[in-house]
N, C-alpha and C. Protein backbone atom coordinates (compact mmCIF):
# COMPACT_ATOMS: atom_id res chain seq x y z
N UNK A 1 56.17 -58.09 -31.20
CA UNK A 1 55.97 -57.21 -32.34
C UNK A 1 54.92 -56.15 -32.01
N UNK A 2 55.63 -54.99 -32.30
CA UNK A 2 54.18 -53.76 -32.08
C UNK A 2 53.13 -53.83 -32.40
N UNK A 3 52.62 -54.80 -34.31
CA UNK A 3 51.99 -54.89 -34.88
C UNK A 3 50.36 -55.38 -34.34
N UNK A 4 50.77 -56.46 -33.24
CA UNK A 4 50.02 -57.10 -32.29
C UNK A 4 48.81 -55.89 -31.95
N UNK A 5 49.41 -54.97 -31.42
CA UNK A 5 48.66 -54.10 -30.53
C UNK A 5 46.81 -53.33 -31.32
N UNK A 6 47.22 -53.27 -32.82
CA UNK A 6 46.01 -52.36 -33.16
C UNK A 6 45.18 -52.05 -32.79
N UNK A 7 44.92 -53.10 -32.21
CA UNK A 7 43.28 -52.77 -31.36
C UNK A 7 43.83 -52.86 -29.78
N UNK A 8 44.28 -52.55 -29.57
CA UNK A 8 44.45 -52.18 -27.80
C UNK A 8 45.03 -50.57 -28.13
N UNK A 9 43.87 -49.81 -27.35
CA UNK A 9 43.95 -48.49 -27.42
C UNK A 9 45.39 -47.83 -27.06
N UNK A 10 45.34 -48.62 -25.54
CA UNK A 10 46.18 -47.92 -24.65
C UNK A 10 47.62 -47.98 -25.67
N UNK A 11 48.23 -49.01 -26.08
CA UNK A 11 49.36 -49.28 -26.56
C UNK A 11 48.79 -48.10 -28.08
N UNK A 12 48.31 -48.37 -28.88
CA UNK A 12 48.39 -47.28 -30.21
C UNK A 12 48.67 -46.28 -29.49
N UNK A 13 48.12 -45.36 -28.39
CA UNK A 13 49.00 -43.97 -27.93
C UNK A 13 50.14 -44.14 -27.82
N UNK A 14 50.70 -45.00 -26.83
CA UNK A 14 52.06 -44.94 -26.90
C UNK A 14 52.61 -45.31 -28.62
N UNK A 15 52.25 -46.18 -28.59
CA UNK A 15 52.89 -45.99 -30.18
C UNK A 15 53.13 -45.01 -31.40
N UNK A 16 51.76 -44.59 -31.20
CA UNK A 16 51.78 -43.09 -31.81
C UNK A 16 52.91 -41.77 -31.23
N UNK A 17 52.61 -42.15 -29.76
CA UNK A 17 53.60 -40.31 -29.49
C UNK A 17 54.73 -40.83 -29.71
N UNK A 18 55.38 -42.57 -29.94
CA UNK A 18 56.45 -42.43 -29.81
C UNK A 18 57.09 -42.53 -30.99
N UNK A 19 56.05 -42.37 -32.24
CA UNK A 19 56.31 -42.64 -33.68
C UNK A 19 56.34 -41.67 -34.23
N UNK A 20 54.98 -40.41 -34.20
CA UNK A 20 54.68 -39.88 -34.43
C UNK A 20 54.67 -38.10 -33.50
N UNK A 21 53.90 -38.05 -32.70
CA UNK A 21 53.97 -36.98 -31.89
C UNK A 21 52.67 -37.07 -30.54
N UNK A 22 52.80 -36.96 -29.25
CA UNK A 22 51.51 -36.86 -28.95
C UNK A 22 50.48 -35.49 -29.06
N UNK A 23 51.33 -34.67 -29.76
CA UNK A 23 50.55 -33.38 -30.00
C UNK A 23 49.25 -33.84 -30.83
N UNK A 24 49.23 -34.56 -31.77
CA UNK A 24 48.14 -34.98 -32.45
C UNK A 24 46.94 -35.90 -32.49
N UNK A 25 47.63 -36.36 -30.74
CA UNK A 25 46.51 -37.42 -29.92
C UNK A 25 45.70 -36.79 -29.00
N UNK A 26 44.20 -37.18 -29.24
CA UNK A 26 43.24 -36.38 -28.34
C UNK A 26 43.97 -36.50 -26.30
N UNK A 27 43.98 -35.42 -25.89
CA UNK A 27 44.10 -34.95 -24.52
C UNK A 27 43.56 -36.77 -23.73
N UNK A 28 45.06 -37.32 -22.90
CA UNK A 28 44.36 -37.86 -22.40
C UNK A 28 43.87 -37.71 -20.47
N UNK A 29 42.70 -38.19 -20.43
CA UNK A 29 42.75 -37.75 -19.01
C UNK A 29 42.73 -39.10 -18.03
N UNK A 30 43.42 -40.27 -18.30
CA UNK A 30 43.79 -41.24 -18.00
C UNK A 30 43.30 -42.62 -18.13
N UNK A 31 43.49 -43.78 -17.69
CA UNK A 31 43.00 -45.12 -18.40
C UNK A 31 43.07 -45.85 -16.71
N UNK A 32 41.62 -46.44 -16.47
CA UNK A 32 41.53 -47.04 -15.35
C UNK A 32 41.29 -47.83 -15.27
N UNK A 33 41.35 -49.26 -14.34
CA UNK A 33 40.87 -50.63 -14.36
C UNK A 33 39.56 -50.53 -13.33
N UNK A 34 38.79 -49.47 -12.92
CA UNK A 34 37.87 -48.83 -12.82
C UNK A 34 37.62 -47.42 -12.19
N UNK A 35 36.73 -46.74 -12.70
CA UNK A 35 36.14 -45.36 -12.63
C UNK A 35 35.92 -45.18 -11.10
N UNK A 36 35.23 -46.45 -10.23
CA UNK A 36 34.70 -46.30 -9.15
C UNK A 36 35.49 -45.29 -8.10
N UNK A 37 36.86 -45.11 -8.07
CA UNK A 37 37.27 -44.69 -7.22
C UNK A 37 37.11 -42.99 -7.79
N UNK A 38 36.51 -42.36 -9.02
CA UNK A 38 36.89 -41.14 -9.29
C UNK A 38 35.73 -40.66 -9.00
N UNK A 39 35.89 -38.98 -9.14
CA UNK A 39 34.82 -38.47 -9.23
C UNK A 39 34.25 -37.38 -10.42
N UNK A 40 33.22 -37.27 -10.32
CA UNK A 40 32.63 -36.14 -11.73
C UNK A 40 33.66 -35.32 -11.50
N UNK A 41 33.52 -34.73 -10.38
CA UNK A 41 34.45 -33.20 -10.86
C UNK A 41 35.91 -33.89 -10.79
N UNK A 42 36.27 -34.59 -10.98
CA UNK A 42 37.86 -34.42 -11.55
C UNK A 42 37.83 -34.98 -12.83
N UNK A 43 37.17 -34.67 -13.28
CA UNK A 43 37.48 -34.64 -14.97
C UNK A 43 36.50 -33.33 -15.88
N UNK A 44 37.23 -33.18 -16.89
CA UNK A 44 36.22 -31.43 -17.63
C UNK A 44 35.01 -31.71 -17.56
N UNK A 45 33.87 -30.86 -17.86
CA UNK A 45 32.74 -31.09 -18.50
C UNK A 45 32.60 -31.95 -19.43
N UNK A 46 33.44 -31.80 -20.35
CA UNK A 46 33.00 -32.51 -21.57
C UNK A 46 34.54 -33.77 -21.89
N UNK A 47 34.13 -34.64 -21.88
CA UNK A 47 35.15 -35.92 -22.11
C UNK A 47 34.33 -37.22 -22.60
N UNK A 48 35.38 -38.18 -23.40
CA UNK A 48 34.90 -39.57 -23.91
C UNK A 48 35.27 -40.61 -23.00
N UNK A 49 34.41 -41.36 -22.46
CA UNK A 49 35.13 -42.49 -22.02
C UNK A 49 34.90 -43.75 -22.58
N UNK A 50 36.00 -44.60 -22.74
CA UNK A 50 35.78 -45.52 -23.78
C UNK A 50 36.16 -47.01 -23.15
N UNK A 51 36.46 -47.90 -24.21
CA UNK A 51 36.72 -49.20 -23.25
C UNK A 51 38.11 -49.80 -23.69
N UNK A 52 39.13 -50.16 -23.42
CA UNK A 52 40.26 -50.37 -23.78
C UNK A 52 40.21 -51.39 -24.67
N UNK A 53 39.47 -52.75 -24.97
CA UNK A 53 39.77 -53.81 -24.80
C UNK A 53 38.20 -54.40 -25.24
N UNK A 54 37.84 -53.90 -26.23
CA UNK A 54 36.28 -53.61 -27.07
C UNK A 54 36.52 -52.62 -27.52
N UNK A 55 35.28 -53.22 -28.34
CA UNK A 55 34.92 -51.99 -29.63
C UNK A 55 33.45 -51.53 -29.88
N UNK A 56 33.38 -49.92 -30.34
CA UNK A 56 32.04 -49.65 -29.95
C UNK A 56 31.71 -49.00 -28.67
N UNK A 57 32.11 -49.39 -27.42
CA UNK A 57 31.56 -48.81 -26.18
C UNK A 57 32.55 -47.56 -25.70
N UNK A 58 31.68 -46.49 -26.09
CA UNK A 58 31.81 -45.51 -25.29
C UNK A 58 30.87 -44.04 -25.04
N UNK A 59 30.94 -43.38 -24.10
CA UNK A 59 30.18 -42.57 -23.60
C UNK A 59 30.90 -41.22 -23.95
N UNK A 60 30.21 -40.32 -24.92
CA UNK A 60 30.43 -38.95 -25.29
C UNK A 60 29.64 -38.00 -24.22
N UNK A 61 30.24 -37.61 -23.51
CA UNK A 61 29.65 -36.46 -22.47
C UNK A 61 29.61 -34.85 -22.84
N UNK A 62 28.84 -34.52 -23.42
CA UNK A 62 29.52 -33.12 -24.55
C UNK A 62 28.39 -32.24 -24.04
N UNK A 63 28.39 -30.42 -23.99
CA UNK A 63 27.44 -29.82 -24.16
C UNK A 63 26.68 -29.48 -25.17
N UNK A 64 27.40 -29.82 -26.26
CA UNK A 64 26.64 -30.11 -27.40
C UNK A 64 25.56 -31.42 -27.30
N UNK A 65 25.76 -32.31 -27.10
CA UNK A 65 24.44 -33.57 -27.31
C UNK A 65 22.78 -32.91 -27.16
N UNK A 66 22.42 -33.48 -27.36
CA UNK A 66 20.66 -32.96 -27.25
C UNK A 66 20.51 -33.64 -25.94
N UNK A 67 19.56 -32.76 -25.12
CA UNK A 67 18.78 -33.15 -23.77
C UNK A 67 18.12 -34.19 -24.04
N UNK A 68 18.02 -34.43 -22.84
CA UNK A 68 17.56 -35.79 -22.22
C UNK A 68 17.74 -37.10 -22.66
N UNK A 69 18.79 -37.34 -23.00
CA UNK A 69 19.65 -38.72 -23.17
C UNK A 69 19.91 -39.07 -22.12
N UNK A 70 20.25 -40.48 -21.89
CA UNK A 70 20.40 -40.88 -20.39
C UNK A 70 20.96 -42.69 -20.54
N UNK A 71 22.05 -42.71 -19.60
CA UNK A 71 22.54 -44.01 -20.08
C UNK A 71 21.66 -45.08 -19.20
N UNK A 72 22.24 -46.26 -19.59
CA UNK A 72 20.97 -47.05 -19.01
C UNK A 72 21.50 -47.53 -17.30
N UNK A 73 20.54 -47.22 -16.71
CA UNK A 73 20.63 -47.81 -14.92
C UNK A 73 20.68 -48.97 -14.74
N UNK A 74 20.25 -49.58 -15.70
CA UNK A 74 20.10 -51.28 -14.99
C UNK A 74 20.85 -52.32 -16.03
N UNK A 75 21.49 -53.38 -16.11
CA UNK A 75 22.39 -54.12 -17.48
C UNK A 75 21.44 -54.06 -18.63
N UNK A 76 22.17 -53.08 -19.50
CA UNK A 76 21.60 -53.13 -21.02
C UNK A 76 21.77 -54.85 -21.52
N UNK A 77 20.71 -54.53 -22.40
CA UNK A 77 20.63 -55.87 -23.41
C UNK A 77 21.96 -55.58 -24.33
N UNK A 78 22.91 -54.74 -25.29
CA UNK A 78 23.83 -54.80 -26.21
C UNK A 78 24.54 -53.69 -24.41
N UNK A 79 25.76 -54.62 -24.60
CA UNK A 79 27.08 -53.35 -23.60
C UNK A 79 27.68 -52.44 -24.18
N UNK A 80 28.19 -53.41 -26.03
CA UNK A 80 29.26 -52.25 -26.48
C UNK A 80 28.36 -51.44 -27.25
N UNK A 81 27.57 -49.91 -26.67
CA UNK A 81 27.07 -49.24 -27.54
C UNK A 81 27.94 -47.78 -26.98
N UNK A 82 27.34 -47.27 -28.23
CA UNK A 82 27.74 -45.84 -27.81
C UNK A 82 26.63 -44.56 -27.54
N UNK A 83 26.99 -44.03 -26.27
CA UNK A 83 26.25 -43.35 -26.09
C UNK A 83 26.49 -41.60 -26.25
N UNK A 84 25.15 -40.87 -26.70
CA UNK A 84 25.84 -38.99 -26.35
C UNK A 84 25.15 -38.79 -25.17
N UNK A 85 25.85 -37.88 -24.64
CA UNK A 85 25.20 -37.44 -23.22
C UNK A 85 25.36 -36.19 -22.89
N UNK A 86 24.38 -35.32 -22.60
CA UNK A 86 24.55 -33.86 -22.33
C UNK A 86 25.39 -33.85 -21.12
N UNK A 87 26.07 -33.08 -20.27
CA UNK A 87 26.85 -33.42 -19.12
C UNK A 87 25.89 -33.09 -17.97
N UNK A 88 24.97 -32.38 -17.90
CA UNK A 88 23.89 -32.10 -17.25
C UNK A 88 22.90 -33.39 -17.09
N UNK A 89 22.79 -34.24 -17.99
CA UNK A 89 21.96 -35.28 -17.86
C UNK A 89 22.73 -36.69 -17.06
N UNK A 90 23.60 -36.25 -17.40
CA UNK A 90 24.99 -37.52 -16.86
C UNK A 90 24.59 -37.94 -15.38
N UNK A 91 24.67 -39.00 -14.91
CA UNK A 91 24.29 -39.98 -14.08
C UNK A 91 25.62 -40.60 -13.55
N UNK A 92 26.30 -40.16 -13.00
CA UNK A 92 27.67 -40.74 -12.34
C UNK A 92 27.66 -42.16 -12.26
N UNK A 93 27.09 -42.51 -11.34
CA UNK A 93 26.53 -44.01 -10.78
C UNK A 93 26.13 -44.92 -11.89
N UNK A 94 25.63 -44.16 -13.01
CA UNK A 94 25.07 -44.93 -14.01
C UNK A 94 26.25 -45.09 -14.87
N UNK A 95 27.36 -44.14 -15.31
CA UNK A 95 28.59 -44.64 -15.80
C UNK A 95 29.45 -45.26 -15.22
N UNK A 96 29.71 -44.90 -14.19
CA UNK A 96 30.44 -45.92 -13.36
C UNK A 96 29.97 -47.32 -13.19
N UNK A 97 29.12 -47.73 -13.41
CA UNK A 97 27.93 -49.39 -13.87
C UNK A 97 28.08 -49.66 -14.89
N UNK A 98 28.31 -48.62 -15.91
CA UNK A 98 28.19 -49.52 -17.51
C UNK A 98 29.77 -49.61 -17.69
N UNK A 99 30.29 -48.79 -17.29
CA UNK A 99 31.88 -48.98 -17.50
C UNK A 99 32.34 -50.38 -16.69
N UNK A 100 31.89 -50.64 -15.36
CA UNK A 100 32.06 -52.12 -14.60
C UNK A 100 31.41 -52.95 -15.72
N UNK A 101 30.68 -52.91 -16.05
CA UNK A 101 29.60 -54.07 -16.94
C UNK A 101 31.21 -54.48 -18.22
N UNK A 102 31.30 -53.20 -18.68
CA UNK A 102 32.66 -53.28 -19.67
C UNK A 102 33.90 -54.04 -19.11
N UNK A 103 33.81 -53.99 -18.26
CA UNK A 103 35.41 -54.39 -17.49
C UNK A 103 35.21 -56.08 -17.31
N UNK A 104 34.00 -56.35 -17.20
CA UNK A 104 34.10 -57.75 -17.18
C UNK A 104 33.71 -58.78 -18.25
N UNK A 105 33.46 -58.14 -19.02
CA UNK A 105 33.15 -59.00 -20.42
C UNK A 105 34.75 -59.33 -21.04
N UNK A 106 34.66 -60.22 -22.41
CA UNK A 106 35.34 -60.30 -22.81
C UNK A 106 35.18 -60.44 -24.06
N UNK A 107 35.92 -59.30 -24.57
CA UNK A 107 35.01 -58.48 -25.91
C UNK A 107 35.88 -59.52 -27.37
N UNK A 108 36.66 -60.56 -27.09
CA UNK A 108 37.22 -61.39 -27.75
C UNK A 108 36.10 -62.67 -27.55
N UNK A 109 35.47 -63.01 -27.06
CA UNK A 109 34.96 -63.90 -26.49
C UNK A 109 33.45 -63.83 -26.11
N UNK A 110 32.91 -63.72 -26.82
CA UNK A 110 31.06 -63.04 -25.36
C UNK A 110 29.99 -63.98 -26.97
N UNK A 111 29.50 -64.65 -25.63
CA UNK A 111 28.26 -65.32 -26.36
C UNK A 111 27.96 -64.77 -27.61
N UNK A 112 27.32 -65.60 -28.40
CA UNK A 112 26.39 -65.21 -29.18
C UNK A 112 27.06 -64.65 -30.76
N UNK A 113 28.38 -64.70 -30.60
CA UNK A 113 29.46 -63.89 -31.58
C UNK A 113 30.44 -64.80 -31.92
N UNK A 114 30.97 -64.62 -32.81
CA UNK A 114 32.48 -65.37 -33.46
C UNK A 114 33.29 -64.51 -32.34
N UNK A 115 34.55 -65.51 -32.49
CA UNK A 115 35.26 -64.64 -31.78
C UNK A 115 36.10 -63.07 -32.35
N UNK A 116 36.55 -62.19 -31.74
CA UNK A 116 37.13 -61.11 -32.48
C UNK A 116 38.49 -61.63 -31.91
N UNK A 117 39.48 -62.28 -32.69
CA UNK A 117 40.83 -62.31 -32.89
C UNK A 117 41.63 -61.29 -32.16
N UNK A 118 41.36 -60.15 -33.03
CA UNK A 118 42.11 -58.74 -32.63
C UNK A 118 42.46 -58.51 -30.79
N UNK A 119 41.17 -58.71 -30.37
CA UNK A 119 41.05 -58.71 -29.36
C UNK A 119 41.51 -59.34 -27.87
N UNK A 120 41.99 -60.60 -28.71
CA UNK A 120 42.61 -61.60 -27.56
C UNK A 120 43.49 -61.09 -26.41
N UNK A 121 43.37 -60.80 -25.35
CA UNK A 121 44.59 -60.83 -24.65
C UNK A 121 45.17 -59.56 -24.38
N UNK A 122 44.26 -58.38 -24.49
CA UNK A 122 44.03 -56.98 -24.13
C UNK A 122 43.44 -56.73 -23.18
N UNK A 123 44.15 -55.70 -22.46
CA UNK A 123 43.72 -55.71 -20.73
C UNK A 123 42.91 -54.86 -21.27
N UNK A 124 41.68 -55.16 -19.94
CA UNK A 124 40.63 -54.29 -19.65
C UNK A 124 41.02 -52.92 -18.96
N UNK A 125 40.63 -51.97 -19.87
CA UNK A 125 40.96 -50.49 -18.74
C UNK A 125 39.97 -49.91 -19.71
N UNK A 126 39.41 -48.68 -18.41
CA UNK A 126 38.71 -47.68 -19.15
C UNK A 126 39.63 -46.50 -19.52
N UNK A 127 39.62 -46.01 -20.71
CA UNK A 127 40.23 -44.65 -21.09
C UNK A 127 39.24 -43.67 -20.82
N UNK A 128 39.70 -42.16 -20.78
CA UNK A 128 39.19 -40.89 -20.70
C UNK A 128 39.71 -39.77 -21.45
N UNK A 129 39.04 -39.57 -22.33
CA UNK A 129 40.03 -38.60 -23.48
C UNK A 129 39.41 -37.38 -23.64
N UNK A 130 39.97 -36.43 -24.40
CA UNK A 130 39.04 -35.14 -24.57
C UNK A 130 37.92 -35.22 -25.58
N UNK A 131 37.00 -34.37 -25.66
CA UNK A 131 35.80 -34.85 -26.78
C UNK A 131 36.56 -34.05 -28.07
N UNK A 132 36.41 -34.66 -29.13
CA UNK A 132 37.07 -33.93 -30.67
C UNK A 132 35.67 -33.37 -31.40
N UNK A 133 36.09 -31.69 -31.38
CA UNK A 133 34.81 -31.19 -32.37
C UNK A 133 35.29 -30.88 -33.55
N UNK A 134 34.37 -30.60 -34.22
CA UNK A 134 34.62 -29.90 -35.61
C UNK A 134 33.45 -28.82 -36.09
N UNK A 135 33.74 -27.76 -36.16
CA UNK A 135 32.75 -27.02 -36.75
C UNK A 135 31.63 -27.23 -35.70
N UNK A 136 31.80 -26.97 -34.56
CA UNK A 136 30.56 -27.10 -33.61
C UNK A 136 29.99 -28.95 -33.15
N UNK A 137 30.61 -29.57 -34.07
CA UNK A 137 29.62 -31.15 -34.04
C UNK A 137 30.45 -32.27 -33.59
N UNK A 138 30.34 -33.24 -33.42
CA UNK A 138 30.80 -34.72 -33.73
C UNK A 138 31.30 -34.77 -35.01
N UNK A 139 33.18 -34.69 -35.10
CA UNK A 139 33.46 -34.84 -36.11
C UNK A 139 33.06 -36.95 -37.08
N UNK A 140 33.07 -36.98 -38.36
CA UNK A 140 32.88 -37.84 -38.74
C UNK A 140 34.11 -39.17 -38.17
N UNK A 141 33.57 -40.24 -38.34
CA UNK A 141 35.06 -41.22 -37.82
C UNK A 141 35.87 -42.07 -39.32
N UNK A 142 36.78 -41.76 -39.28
CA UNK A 142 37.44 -42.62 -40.78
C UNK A 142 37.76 -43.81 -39.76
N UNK A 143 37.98 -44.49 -40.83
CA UNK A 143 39.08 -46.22 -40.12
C UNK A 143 39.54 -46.44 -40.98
N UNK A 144 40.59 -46.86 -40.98
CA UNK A 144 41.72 -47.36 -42.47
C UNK A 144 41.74 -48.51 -42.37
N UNK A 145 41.82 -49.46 -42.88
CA UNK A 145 42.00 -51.03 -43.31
C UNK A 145 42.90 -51.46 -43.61
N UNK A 146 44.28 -51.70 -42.78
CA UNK A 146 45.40 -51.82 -43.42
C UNK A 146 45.98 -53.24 -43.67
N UNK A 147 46.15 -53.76 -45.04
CA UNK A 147 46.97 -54.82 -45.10
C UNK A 147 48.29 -55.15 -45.65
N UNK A 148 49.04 -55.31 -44.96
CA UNK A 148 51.05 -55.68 -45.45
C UNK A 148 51.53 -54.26 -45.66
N UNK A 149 50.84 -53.28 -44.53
CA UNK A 149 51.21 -51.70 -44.24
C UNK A 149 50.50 -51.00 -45.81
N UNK A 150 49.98 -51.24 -46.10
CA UNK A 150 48.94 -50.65 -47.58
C UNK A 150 47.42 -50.03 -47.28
N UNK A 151 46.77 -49.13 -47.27
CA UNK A 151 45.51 -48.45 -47.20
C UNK A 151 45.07 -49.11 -48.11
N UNK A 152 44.03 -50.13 -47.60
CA UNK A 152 43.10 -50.23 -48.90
C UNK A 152 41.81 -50.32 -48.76
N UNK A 153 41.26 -49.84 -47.54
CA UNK A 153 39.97 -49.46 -47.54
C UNK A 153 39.84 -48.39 -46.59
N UNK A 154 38.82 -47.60 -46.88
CA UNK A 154 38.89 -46.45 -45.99
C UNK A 154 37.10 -46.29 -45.95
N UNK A 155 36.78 -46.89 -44.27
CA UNK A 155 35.24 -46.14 -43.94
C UNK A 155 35.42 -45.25 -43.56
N UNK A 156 34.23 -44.38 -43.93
CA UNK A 156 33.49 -42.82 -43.11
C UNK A 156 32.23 -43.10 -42.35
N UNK A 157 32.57 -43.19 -41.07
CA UNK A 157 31.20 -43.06 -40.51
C UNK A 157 30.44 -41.63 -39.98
N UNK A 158 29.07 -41.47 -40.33
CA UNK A 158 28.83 -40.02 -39.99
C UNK A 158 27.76 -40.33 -39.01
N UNK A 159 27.21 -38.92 -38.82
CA UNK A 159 25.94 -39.12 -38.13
C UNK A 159 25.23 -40.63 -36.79
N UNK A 160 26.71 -40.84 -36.63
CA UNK A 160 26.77 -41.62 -35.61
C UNK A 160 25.92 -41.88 -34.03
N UNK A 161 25.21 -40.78 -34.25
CA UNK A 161 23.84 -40.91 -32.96
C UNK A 161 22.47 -40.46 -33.08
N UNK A 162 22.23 -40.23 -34.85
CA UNK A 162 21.19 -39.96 -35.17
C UNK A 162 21.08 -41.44 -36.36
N UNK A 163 21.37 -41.18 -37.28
CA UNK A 163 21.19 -41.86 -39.09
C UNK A 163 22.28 -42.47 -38.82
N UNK A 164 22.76 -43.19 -38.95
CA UNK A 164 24.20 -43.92 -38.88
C UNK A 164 24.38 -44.07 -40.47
N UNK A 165 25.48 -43.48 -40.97
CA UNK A 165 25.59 -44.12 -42.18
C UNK A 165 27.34 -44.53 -42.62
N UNK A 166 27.38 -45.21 -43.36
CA UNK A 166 28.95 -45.56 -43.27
C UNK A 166 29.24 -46.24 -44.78
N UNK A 167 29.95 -45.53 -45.69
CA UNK A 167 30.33 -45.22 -46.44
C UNK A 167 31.59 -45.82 -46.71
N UNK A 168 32.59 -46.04 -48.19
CA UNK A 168 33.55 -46.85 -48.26
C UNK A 168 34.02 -46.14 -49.89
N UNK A 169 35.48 -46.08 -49.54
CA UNK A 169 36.05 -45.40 -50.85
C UNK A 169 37.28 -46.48 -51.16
């Protein structure tokens, strides 16, 4: 059943372009079972990289972000965070480490947590997508809540790397 997939990134694209259209899916610039073999310059200035198979972890590389952000060099204490990053401040070596750190967890499964269901049994790959602006910024993130195909909750998250605030209609 398709239904399975929600939370495995890679499969919602395909599902989407093949439901919907991929004109309306952010640019992708591919999904890897690791980064190590790439390099900075083959991908734009500005791109997201995210984690296939978790939630929460990913790295916004934008010329918009504010200076001197910097991801962490050595194993963070929390993995799935999200980071902004000016592309000038960007640390190759240092994403290519937190993205490995991602690849081996198991974001259904990891100490200290209930398990996340959703998650079971979703391959690990890193995605690379285009960054989505709006009006110059980090557009806001909705999530829909869907149960027996029905909207019945809808968050807004804003200000996602300053104030975090998250909202519910």
């Amino acid at each position: 059943s398709q239904s399975r997939y929600f939370a495995y990134k890679v499969k919602v694209r395909e599902f989407l372009s093949e439901r919907v259209s991929s004109e309306y899916l952010p640019t992708s610039f591919g999904d890897y079972t690791s980064i190590d073999g790439l390099s900075r310059e083959s991908l734009p200035k500005n791109f997201v990289l995210k984690s296939n198979h978790g939630s929460g972890a990913s790295v916004i590389c934008w010329e918009g972000a504010p200076r001197g952000n910097r991801l962490p060099n050595a194993k963070p204490t929390r993995i799935w965070e999200k980071y902004l990053i000016h592309p000038d401040d960007l640390v190759w070596e240092d994403l290519v480490n937190l993205s490995g750190l991602w690849m081996n967890v198991n974001y259904y499964w990891e100490l200290g947590r209930f398990p996340e269901w959703a998650y079971k049994n979703i391959e690990p790959k890193i995605l690379v997508e285009e960054v989505l602006t709006h009006n110059g910024d980090i557009p806001e993130d909705y999530k829909f809540f869907m149960i027996n195909g029905g909207c019945v909750f809808i968050q807004v998250d804003t200000s996602r790397f300053t104030i975090h605030i998250v909202t519910g209609k």
